[in-house]
N, C-alpha and C. Protein backbone atom coordinates (compact mmCIF):
# COMPACT_ATOMS: atom_id res chain seq x y z
N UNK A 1 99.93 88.04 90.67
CA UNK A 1 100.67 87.39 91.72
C UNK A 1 99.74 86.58 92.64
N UNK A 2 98.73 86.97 93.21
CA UNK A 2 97.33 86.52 93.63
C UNK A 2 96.74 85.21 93.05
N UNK A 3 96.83 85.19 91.61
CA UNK A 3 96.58 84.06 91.42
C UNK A 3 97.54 82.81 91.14
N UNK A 4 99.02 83.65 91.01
CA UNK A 4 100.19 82.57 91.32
C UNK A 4 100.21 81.78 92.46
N UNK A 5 99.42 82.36 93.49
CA UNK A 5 99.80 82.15 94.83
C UNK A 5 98.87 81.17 95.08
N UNK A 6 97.59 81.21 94.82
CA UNK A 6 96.67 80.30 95.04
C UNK A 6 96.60 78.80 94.52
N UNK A 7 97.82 79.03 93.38
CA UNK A 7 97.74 77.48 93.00
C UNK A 7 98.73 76.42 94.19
N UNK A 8 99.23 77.15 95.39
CA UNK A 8 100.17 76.53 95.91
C UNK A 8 99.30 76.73 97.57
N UNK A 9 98.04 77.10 97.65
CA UNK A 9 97.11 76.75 98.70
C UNK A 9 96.21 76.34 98.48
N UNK A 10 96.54 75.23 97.63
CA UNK A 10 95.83 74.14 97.65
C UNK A 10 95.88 72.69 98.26
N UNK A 11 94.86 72.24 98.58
CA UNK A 11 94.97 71.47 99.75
C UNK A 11 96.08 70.44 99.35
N UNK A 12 96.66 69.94 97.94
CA UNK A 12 96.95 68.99 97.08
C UNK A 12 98.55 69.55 97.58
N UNK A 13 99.13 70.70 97.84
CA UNK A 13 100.12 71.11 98.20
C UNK A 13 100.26 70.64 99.57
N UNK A 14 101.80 70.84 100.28
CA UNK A 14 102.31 70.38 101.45
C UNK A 14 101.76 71.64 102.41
N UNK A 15 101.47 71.39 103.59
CA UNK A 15 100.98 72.65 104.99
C UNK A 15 102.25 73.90 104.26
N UNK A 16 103.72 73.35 104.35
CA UNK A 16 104.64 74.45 104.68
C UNK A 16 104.60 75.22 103.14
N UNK A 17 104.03 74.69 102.06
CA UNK A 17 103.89 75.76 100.58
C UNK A 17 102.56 76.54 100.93
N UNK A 18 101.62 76.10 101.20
CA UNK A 18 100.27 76.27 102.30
C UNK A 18 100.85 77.89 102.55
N UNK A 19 101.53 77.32 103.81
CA UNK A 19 102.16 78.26 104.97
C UNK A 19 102.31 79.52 104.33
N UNK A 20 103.54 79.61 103.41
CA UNK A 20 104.24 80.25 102.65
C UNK A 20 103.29 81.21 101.75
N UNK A 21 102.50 80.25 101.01
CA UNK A 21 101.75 81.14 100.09
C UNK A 21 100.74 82.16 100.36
N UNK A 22 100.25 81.91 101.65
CA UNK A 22 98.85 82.88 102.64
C UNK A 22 100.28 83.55 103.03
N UNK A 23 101.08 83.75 103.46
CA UNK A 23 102.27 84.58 104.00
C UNK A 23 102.53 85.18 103.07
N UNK A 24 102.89 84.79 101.95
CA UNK A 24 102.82 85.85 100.47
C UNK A 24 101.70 86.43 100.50
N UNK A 25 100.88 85.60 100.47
CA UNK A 25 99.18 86.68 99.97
C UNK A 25 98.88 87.94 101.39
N UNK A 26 98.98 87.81 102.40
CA UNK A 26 99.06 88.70 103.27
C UNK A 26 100.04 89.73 102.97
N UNK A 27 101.45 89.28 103.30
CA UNK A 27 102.00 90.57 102.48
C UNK A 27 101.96 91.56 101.27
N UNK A 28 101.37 90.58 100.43
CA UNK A 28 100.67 91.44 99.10
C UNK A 28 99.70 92.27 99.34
N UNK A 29 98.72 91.76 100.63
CA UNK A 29 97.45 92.96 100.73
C UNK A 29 98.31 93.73 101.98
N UNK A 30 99.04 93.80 102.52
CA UNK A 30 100.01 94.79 103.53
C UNK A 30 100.31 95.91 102.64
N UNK A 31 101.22 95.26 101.44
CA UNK A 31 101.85 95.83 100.44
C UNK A 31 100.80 97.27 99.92
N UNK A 32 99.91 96.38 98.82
CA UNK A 32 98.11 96.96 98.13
C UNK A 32 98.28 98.08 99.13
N UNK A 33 97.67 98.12 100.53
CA UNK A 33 97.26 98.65 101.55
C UNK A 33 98.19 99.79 101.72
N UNK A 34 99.56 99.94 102.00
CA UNK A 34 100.01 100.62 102.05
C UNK A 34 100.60 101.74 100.84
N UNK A 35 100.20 100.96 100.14
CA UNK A 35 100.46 101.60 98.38
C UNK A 35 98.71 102.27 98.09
N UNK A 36 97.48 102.10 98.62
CA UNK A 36 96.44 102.70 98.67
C UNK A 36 96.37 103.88 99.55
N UNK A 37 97.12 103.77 100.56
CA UNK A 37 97.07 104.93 101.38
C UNK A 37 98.00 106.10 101.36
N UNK A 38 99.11 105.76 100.29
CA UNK A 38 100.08 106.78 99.47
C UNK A 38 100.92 106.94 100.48
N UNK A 39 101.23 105.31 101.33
CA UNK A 39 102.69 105.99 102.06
C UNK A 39 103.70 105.65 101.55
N UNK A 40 104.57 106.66 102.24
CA UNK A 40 106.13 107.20 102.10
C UNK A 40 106.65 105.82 103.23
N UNK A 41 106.33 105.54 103.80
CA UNK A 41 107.02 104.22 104.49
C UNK A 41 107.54 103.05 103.86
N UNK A 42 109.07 102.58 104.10
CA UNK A 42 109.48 101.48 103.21
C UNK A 42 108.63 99.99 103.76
N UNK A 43 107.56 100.66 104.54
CA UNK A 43 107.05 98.75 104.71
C UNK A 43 106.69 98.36 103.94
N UNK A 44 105.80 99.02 102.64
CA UNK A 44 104.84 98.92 101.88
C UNK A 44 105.83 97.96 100.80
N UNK A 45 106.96 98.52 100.23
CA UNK A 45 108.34 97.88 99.62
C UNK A 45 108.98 96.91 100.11
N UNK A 46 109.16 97.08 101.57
CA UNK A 46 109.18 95.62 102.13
C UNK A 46 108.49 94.54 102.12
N UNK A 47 107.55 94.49 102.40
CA UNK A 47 106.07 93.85 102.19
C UNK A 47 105.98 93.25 100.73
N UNK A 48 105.91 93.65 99.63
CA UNK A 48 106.12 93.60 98.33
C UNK A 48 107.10 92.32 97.96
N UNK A 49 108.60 93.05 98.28
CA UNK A 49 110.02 92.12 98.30
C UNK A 49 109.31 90.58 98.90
N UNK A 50 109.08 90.85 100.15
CA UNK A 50 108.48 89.34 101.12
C UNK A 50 107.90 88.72 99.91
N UNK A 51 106.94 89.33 99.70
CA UNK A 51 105.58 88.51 98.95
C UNK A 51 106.51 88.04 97.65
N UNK A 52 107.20 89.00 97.02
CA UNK A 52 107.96 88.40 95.82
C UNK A 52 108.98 87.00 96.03
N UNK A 53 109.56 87.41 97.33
CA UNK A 53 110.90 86.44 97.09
C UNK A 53 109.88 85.00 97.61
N UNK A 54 108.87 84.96 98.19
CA UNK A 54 108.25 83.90 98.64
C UNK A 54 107.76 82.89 97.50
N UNK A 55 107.61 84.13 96.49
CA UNK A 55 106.60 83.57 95.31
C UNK A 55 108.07 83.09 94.40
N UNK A 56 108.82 83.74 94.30
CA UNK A 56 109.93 82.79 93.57
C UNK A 56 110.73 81.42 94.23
N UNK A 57 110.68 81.31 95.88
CA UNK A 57 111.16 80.23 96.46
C UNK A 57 109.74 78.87 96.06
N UNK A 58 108.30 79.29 96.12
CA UNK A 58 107.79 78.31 95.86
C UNK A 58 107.68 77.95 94.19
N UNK A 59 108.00 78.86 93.42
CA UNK A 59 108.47 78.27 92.28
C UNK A 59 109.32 77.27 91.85
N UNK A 60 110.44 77.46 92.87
CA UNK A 60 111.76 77.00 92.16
C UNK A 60 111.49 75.50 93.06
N UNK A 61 110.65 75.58 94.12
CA UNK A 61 110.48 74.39 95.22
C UNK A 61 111.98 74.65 96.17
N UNK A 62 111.58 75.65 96.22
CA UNK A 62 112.71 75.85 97.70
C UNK A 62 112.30 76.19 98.92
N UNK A 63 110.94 76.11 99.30
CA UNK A 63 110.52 76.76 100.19
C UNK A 63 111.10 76.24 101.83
N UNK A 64 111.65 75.08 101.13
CA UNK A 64 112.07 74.50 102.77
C UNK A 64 113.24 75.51 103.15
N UNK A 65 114.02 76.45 101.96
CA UNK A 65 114.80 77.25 102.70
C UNK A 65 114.61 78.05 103.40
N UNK A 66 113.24 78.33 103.05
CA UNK A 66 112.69 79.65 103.94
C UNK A 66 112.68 79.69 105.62
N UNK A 67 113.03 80.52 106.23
CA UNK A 67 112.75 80.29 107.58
C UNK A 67 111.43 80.72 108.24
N UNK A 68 111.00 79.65 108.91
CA UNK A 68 110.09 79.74 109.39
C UNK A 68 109.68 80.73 110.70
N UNK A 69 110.70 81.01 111.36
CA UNK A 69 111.08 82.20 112.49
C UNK A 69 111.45 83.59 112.00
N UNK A 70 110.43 83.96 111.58
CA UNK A 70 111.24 85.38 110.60
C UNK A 70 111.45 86.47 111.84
N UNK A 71 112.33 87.35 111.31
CA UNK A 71 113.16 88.56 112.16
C UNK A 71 111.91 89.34 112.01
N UNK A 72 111.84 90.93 112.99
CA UNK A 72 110.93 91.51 112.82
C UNK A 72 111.93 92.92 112.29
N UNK A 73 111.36 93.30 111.20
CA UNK A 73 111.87 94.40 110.53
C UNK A 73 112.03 95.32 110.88
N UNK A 74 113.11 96.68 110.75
CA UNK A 74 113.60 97.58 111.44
C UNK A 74 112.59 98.68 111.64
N UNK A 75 111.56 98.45 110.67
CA UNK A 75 110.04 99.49 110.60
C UNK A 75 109.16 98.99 111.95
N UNK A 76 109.91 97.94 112.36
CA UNK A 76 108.70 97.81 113.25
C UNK A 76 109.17 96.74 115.02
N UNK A 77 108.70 96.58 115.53
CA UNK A 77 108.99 96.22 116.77
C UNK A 77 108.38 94.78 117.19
N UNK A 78 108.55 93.71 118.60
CA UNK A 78 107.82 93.26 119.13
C UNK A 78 106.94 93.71 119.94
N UNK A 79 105.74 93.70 119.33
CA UNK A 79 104.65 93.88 120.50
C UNK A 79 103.79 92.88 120.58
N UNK A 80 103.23 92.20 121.68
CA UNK A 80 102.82 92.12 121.89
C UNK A 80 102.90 90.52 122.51
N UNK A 81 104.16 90.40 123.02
CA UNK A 81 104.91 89.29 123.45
C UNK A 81 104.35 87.91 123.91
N UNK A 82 102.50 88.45 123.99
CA UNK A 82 101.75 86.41 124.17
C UNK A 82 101.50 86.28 123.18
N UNK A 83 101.02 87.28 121.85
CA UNK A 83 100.63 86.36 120.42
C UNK A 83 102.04 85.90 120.05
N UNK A 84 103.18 86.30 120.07
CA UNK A 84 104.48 86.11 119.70
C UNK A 84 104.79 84.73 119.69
N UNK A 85 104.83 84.27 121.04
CA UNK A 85 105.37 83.44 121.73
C UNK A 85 103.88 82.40 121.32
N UNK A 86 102.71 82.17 121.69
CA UNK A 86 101.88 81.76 120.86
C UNK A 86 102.14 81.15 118.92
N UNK A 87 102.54 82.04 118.25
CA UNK A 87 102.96 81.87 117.24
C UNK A 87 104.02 81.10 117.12
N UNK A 88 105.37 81.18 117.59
CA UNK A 88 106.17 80.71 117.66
C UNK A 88 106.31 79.41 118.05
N UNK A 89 105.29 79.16 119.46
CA UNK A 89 105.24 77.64 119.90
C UNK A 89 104.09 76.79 119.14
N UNK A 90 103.37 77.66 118.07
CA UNK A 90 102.76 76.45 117.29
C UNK A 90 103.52 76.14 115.73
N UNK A 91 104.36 77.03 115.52
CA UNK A 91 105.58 76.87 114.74
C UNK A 91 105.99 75.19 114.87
N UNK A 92 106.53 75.90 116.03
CA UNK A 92 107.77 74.53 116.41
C UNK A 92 107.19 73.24 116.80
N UNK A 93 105.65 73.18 117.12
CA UNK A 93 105.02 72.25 116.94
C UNK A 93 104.17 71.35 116.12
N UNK A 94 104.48 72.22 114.66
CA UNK A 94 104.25 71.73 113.46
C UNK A 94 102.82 71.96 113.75
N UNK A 95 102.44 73.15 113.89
CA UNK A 95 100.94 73.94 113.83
C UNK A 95 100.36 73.80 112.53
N UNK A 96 101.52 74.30 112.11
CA UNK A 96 101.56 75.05 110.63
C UNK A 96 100.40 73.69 110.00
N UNK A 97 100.74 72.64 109.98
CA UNK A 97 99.97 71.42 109.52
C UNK A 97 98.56 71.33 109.87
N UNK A 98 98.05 71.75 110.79
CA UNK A 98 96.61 71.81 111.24
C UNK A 98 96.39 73.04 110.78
N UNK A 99 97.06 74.40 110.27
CA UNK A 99 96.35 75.92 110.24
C UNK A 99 97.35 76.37 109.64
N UNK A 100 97.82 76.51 108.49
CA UNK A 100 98.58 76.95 107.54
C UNK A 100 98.54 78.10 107.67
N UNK A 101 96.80 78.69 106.82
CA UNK A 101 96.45 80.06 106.68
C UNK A 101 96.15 81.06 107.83
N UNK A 102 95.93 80.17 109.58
CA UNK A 102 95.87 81.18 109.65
C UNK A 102 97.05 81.84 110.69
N UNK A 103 98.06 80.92 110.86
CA UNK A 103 99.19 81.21 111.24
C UNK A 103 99.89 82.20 110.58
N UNK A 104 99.57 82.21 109.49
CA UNK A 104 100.65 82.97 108.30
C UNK A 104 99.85 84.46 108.69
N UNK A 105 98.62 84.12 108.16
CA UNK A 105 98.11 85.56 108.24
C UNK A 105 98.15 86.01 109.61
N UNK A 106 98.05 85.28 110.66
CA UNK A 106 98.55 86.10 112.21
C UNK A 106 99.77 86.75 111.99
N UNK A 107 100.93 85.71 111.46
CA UNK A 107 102.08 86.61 111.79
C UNK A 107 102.37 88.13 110.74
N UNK A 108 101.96 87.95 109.94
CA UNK A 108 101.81 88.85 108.80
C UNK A 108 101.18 90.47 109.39
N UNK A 109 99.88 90.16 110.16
CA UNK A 109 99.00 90.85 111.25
C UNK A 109 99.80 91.59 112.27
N UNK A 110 100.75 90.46 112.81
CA UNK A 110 101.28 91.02 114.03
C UNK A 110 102.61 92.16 113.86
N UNK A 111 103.22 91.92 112.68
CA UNK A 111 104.44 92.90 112.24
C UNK A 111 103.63 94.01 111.60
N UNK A 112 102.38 93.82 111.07
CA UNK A 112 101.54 94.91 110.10
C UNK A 112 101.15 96.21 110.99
N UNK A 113 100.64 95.46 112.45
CA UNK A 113 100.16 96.24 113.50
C UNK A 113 101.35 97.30 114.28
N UNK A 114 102.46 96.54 114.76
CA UNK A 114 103.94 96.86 115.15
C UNK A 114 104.18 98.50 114.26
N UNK A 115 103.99 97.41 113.19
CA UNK A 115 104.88 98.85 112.36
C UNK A 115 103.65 100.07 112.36
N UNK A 116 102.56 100.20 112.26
CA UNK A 116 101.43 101.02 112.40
C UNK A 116 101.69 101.71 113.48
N UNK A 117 101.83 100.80 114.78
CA UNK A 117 102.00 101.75 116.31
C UNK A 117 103.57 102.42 115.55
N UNK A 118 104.11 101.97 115.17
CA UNK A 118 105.98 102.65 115.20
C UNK A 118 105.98 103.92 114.32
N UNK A 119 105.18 103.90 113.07
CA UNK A 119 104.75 105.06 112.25
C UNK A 119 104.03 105.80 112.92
N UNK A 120 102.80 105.69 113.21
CA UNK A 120 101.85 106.69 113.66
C UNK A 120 101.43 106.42 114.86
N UNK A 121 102.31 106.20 115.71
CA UNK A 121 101.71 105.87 117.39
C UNK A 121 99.88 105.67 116.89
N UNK A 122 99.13 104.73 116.18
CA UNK A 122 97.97 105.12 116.12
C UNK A 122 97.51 103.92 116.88
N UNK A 123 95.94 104.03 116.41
CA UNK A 123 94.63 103.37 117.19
C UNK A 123 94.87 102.19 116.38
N UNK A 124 95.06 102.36 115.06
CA UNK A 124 94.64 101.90 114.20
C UNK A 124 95.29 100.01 114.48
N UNK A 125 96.54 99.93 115.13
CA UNK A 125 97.03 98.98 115.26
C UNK A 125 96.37 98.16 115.94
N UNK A 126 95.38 98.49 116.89
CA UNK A 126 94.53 97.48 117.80
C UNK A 126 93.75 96.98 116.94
N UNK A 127 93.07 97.25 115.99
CA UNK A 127 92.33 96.41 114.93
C UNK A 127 93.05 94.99 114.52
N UNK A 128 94.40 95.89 113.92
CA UNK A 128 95.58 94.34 113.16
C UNK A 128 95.69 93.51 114.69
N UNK A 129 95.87 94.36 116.09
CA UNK A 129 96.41 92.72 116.61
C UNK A 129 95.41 91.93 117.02
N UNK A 130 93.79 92.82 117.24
CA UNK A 130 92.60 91.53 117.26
C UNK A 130 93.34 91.05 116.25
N UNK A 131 93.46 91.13 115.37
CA UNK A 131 93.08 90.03 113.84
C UNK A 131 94.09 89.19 113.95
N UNK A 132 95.17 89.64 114.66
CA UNK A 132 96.20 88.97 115.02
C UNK A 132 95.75 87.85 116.02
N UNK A 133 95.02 88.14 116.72
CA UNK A 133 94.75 87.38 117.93
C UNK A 133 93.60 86.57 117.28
N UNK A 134 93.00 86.59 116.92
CA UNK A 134 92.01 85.77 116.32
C UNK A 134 92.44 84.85 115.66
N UNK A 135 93.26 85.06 114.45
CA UNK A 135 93.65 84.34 113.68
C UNK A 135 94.45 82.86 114.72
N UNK A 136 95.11 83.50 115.48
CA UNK A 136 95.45 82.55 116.24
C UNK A 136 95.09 81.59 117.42
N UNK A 137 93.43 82.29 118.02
CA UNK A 137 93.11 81.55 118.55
C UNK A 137 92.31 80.26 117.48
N UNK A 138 92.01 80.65 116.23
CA UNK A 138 91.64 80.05 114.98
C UNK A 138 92.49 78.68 115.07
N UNK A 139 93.90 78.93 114.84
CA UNK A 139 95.42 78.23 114.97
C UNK A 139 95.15 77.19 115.90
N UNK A 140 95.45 78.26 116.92
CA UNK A 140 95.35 77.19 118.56
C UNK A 140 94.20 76.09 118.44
N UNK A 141 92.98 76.48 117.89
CA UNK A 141 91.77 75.68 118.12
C UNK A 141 92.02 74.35 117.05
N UNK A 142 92.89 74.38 116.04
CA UNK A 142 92.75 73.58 114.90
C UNK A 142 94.04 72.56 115.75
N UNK A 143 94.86 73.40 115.93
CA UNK A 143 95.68 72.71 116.72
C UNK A 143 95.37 71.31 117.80
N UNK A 144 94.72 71.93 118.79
CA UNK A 144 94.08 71.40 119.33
C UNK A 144 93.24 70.04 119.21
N UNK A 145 92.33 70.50 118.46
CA UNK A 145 91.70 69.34 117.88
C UNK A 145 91.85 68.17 117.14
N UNK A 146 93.74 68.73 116.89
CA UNK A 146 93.83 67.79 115.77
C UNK A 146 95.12 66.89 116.48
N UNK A 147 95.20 67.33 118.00
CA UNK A 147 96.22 66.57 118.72
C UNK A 147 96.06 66.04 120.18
N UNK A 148 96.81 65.03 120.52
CA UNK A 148 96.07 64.52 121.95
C UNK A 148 96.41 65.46 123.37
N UNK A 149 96.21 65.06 124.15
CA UNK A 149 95.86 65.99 125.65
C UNK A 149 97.42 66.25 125.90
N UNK A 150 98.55 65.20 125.36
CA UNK A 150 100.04 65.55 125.44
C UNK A 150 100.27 66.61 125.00
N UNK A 151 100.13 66.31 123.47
CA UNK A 151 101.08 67.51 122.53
C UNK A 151 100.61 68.82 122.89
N UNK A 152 99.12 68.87 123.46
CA UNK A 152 98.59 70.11 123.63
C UNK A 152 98.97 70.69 125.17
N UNK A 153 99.11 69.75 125.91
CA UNK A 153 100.32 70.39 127.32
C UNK A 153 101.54 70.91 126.65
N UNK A 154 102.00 69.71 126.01
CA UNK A 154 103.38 70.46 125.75
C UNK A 154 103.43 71.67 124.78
N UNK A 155 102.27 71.96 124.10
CA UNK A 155 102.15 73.14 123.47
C UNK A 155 102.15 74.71 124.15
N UNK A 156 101.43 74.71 125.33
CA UNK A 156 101.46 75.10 126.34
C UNK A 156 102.52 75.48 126.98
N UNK A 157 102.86 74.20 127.58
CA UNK A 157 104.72 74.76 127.66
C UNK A 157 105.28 75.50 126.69
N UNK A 158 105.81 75.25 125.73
CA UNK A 158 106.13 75.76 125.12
C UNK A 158 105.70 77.85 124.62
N UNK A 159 104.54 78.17 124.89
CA UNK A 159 103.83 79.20 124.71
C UNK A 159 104.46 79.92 125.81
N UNK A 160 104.60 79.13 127.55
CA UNK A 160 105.29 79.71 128.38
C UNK A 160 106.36 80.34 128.26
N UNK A 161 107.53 79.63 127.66
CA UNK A 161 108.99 79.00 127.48
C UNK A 161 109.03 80.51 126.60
N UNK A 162 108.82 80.55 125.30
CA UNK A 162 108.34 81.32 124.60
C UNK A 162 108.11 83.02 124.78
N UNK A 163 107.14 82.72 126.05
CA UNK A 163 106.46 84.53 126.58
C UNK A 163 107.72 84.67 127.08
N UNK A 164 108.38 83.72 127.98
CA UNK A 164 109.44 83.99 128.97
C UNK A 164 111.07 84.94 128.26
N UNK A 165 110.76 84.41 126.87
CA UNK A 165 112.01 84.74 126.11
C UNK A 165 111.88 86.05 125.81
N UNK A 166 110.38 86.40 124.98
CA UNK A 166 109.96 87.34 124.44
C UNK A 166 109.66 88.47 125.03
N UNK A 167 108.97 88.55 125.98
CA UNK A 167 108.60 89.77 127.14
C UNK A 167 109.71 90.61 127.40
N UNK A 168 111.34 90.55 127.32
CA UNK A 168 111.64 91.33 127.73
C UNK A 168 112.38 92.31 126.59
N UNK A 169 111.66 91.53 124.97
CA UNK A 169 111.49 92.71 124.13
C UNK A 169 110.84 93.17 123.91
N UNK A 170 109.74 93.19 124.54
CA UNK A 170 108.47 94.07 124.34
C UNK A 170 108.79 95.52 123.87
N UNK A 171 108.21 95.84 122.71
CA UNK A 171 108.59 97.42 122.92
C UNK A 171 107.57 98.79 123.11
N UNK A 172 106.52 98.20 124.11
CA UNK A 172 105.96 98.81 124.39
C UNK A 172 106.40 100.64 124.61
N UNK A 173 107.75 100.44 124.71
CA UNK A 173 107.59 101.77 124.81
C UNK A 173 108.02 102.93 123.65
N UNK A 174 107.25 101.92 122.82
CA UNK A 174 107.80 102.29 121.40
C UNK A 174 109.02 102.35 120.44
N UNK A 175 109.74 101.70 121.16
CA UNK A 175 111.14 101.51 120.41
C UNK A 175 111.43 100.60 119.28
N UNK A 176 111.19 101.21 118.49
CA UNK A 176 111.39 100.33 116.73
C UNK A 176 111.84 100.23 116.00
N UNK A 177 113.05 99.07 116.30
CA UNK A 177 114.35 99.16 115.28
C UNK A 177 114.25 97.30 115.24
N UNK A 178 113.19 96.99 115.32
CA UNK A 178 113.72 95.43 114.81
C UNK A 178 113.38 94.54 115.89
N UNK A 179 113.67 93.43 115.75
CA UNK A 179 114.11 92.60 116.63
C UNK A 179 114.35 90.77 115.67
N UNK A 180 115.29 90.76 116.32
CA UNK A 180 115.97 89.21 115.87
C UNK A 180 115.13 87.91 117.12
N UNK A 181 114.01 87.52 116.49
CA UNK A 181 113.94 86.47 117.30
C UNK A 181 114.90 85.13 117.24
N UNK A 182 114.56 85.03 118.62
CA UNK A 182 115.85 83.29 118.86
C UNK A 182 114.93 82.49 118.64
N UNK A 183 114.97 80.69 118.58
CA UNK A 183 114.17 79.91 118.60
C UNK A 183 114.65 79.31 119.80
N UNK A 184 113.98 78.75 120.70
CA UNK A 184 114.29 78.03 121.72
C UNK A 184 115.51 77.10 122.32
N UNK A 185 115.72 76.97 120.63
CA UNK A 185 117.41 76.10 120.89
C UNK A 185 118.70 77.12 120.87
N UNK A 186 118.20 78.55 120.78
CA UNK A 186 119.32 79.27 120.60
C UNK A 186 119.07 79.95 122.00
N UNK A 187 118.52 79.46 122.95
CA UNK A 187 117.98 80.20 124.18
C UNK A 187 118.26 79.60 125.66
């Protein structure tokens, strides 16, 4: 599957098959990962499904059906409501085109970590959301560079607009049954 995936992150491919395919390949090592550590948790199966149905939409060239705002799964929660909203506003600003890989693998990071705190209240999740956070200041920086002093205010805005929506699902207090993100026009 790994090497299905790589023929469609290639630079010769569009950002959003790009996008898609590091979003498959992350979920595949979520998947690996949780199938190495012999859990009983359906993320590991979830994770799997993702990576599969991704790899059959860029087959068939459907990937534009895919949504780009994905829900956060009932295994796991919003936390951590500035990478969120971060993610989300370089979404909608056609990020994805300057940083394919590492948008995908942030968001991939940020539900990986979620569901870790929701299973095992552990430590272990602060590792995934650095990586989470990295990956995206990675994002932000490509972003950046690759747009003028406007788009990058209004990116900004947008990151605000964004926290403003998101923060008051935070589920810091561990509550993990999901969450349906809106996109800004549904807000």
């Amino acid at each position: 599957m790994l090497a299905e995936l790589q023929h469609y992150q290639q630079k010769d491919k569009t950002a959003r098959q790009q996008y898609f395919a590091y979003k498959a390949q992350a979920w595949l090592n979520y998947a690996i990962h949780k199938d190495s550590m012999n859990s009983r948790s359906p993320a590991g199966l979830e994770a799997a499904k993702s990576a599969e149905a991704i790899l059959q939409a860029l087959k068939k060239g459907s990937e534009n059906d895919l949504v780009l705002i994905q829900n956060i799964s009932a295994s796991s929660a919003l936390m951590r409501p500035d990478l969120w909203a971060t993610l989300s506003a370089l979404k909608d600003s056609d990020g994805i085109a300057s940083a394919p890989r590492e948008i995908a693998f942030s968001e991939v990071a940020l539900i990986w970590a979620a569901t870790d705190q929701c299973e095992h209240n552990s430590r272990q999740a602060g590792s995934q959301f650095r990586m989470a956070d990295r990956w995206l200041e990675q994002a932000r920086e490509a972003f950046v560079n690759a747009h003028n002093s406007k788009e990058n205010v209004a990116l900004e805005g947008l990151i605000v607009r964004y926290y403003e929506q998101y923060s008051p699902f935070d589920a810091s207090g561990d509550r993990c049954n999901g969450q349906v993100l809106p996109t800004l026009d549904q807000m």
